[in-house]
Protein backbone atom coordinates (compact mmCIF):
# COMPACT_ATOMS: atom_id res chain seq x y z
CA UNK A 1 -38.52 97.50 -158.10
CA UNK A 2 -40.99 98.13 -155.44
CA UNK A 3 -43.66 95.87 -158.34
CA UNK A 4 -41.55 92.89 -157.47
CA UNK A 5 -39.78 93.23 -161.17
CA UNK A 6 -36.73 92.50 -161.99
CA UNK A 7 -35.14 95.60 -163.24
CA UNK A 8 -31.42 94.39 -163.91
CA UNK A 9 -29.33 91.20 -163.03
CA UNK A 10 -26.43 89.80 -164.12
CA UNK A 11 -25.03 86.46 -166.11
CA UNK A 12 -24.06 84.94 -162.36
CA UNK A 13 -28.06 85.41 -160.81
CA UNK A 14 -28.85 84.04 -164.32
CA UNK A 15 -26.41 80.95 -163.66
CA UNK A 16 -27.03 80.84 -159.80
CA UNK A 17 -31.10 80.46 -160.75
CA UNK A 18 -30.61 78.28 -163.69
CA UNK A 19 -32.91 80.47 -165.85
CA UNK A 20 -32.57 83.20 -167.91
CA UNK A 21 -33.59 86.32 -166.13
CA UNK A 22 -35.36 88.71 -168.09
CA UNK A 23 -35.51 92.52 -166.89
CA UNK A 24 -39.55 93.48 -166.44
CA UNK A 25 -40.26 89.87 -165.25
CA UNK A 26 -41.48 89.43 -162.32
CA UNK A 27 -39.16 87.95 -159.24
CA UNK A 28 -41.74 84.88 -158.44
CA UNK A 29 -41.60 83.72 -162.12
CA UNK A 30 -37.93 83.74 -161.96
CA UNK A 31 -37.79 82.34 -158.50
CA UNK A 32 -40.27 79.43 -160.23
CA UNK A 33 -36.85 77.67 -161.01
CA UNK A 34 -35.94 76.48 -157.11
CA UNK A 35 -37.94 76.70 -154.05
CA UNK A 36 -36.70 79.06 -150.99
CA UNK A 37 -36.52 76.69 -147.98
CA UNK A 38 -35.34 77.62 -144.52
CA UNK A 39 -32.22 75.30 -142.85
CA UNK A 40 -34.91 73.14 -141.54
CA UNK A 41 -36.61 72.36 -144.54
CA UNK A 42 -39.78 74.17 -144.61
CA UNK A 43 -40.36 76.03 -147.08
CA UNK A 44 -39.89 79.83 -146.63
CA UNK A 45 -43.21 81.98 -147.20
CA UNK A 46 -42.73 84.66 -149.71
CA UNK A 47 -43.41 87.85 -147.45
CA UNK A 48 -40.93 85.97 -144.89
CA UNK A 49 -38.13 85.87 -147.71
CA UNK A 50 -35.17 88.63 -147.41
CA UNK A 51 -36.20 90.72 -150.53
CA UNK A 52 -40.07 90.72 -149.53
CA UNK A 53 -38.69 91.67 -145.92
CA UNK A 54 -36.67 94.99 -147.01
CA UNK A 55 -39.93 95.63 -149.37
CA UNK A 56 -42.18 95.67 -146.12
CA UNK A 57 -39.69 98.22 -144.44
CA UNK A 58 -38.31 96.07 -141.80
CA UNK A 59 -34.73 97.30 -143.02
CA UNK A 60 -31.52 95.22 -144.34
CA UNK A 61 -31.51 91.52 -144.41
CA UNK A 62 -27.88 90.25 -144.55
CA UNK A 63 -26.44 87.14 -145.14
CA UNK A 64 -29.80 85.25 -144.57
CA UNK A 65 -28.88 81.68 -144.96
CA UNK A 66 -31.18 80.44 -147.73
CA UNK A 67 -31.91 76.50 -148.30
CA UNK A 68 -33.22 75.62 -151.65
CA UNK A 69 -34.64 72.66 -154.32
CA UNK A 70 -33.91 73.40 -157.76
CA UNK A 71 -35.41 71.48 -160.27
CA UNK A 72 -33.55 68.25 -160.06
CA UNK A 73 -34.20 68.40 -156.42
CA UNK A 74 -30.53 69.31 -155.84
CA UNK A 75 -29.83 71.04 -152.53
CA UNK A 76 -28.47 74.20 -152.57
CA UNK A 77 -27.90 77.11 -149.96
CA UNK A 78 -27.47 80.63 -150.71
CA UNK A 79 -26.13 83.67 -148.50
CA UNK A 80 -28.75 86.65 -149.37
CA UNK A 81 -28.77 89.86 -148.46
CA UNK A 82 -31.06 92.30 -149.67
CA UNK A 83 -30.95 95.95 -148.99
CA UNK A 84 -33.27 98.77 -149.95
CA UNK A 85 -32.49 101.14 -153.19
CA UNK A 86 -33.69 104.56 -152.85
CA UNK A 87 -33.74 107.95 -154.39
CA UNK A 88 -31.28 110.25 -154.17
CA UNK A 89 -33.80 113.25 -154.00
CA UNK A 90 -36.68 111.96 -151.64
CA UNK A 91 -34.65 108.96 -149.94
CA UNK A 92 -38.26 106.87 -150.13
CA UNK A 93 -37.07 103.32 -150.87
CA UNK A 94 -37.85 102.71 -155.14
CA UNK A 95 -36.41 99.07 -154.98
CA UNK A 96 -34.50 96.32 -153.34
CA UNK A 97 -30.50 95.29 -154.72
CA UNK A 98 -30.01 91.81 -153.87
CA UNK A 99 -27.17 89.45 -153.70
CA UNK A 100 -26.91 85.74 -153.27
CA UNK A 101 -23.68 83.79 -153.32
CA UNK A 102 -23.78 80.19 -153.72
CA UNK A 103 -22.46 78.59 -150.72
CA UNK A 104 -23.63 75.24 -151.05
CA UNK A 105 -19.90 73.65 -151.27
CA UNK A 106 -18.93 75.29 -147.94
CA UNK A 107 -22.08 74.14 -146.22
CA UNK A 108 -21.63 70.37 -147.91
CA UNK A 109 -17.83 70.44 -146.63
CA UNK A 110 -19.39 72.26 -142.78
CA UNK A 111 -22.04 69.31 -143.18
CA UNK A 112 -18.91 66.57 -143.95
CA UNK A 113 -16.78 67.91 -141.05
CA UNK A 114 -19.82 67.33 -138.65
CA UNK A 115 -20.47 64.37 -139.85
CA UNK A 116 -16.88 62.92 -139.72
CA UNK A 117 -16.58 64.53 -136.33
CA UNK A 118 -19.35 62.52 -135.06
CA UNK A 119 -18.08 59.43 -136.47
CA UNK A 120 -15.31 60.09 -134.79
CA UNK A 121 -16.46 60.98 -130.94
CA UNK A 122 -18.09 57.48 -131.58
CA UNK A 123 -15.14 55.91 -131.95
CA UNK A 124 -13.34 57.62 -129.78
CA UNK A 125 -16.49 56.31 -127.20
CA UNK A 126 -16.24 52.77 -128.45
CA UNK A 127 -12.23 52.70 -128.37
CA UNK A 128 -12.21 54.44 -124.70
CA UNK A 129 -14.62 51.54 -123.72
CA UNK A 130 -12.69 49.13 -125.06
CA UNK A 131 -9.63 50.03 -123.15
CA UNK A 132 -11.71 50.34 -120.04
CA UNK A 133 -12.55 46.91 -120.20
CA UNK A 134 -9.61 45.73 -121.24
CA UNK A 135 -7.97 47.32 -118.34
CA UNK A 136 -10.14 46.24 -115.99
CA UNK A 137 -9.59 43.00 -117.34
CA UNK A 138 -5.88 43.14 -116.89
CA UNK A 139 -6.43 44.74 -113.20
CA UNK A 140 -8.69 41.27 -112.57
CA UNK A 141 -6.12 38.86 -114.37
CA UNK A 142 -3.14 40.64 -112.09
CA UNK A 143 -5.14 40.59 -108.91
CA UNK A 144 -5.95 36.41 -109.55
CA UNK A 145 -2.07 36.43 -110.27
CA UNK A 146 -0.86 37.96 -106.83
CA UNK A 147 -3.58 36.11 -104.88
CA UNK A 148 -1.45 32.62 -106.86
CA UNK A 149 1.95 34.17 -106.45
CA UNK A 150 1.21 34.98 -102.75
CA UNK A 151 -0.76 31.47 -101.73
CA UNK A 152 2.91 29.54 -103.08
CA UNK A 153 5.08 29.29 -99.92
CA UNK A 154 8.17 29.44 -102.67
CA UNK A 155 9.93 32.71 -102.40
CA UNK A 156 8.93 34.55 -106.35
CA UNK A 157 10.36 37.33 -107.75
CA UNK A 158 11.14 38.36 -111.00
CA UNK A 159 14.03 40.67 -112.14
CA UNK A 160 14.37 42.97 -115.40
CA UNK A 161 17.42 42.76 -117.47
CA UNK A 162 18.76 46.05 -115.65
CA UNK A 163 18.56 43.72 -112.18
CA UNK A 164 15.46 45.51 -111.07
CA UNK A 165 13.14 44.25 -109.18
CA UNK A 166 9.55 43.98 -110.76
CA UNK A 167 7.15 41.18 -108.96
CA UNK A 168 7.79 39.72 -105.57
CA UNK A 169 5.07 37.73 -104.01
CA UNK A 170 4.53 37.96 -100.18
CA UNK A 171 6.86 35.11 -98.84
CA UNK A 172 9.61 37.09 -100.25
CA UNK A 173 8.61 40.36 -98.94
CA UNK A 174 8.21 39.06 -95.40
CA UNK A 175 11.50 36.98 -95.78
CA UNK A 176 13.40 39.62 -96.24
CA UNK A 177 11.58 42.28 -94.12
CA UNK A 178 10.46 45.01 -96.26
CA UNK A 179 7.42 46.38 -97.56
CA UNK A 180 6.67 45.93 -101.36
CA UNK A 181 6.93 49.90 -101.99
CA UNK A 182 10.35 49.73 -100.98
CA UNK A 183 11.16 46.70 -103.30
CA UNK A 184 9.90 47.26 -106.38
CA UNK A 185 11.47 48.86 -109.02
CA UNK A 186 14.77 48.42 -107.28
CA UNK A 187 18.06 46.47 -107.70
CA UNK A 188 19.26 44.18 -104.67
CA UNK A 189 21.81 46.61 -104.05
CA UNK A 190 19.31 49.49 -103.19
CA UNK A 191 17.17 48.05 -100.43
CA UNK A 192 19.95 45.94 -99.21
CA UNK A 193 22.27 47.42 -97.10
């Protein structure tokens, strides 16, 4: 009611609290059982929480993301809303209905899935360095093999099972006349007429 009192509630706010929740008592008593924090943290004033907000008139608070400590120090977060009950004759406001649902699960799994993604762009990082390296590594160790291949005045090639030309240093090439695009990758047959 508009005396902050509870007027009715049922077994799940009693279970979602962890207290008993007697009608006539007073909502700060009850609320003495966890403490209202926002998603940062701090903890949330009173007049800045949703049922305090509908009681000052500034309208409908719904599903405010609620962070709180109970007791054990357990982290919990609650979706409130709170919207204001009034009379059917005048339509003045005579109390607040609200509703929290625990969804302290969903935000652990949310928090999980962020974290794991994380993890996982920095391995993704790490791995995609790795390869860089290793690649440029391979570039370096196939560049130093060329400059060899090329410096012997032998005539090296090497051919794939299918007869396909895949390494031919630079004796060969200019032995037989043709560039190494046009060698490569090709059988004997194809770039010899």
């Amino acid at each position: 009611d508009l005396q902050d009192r509870i007027v009715s509630s049922n077994a799940a706010a009693s279970r979602l609290m962890g207290t008993t929740i007697i009608n006539g008592q007073k909502r700060t008593e009850m609320m003495g059982t966890w403490t209202p924090l926002r998603p940062d943290g701090t903890p949330i004033p009173s007049d800045d929480q949703p049922t305090q907000r509908v009681m000052a008139g500034l309208g409908p608070q719904l599903d405010v993301e609620v962070h709180a400590r109970d007791r054990a120090g357990e982290h919990l977060v609650f979706r409130v809303s709170a919207v204001p009950l009034t009379s059917a004759e005048t339509g003045e406001m005579t109390g607040v209905v609200a509703t929290l649902v625990d969804v302290t699960a969903q935000h652990r799994m949310a928090d999980d899935l962020r974290r794991h993604r994380d993890e996982l762009g920095t391995d993704v990082a790490q791995r995609t360095r790795e390869l860089v390296d290793a690649n440029a590594t391979l570039a370096d160790t196939l560049r130093f093999t060329r400059e060899i291949a090329d410096a012997i005045p032998g005539l090296v090639t090497y051919w794939d099972r299918d007869m396909r030309c895949q390494f031919a240093n630079r004796p060969y090439l200019e032995r037989i006349g043709l560039p190494e695009e046009e060698v490569i990758g090709r059988t004997q047959a194809e770039f010899r007429p």
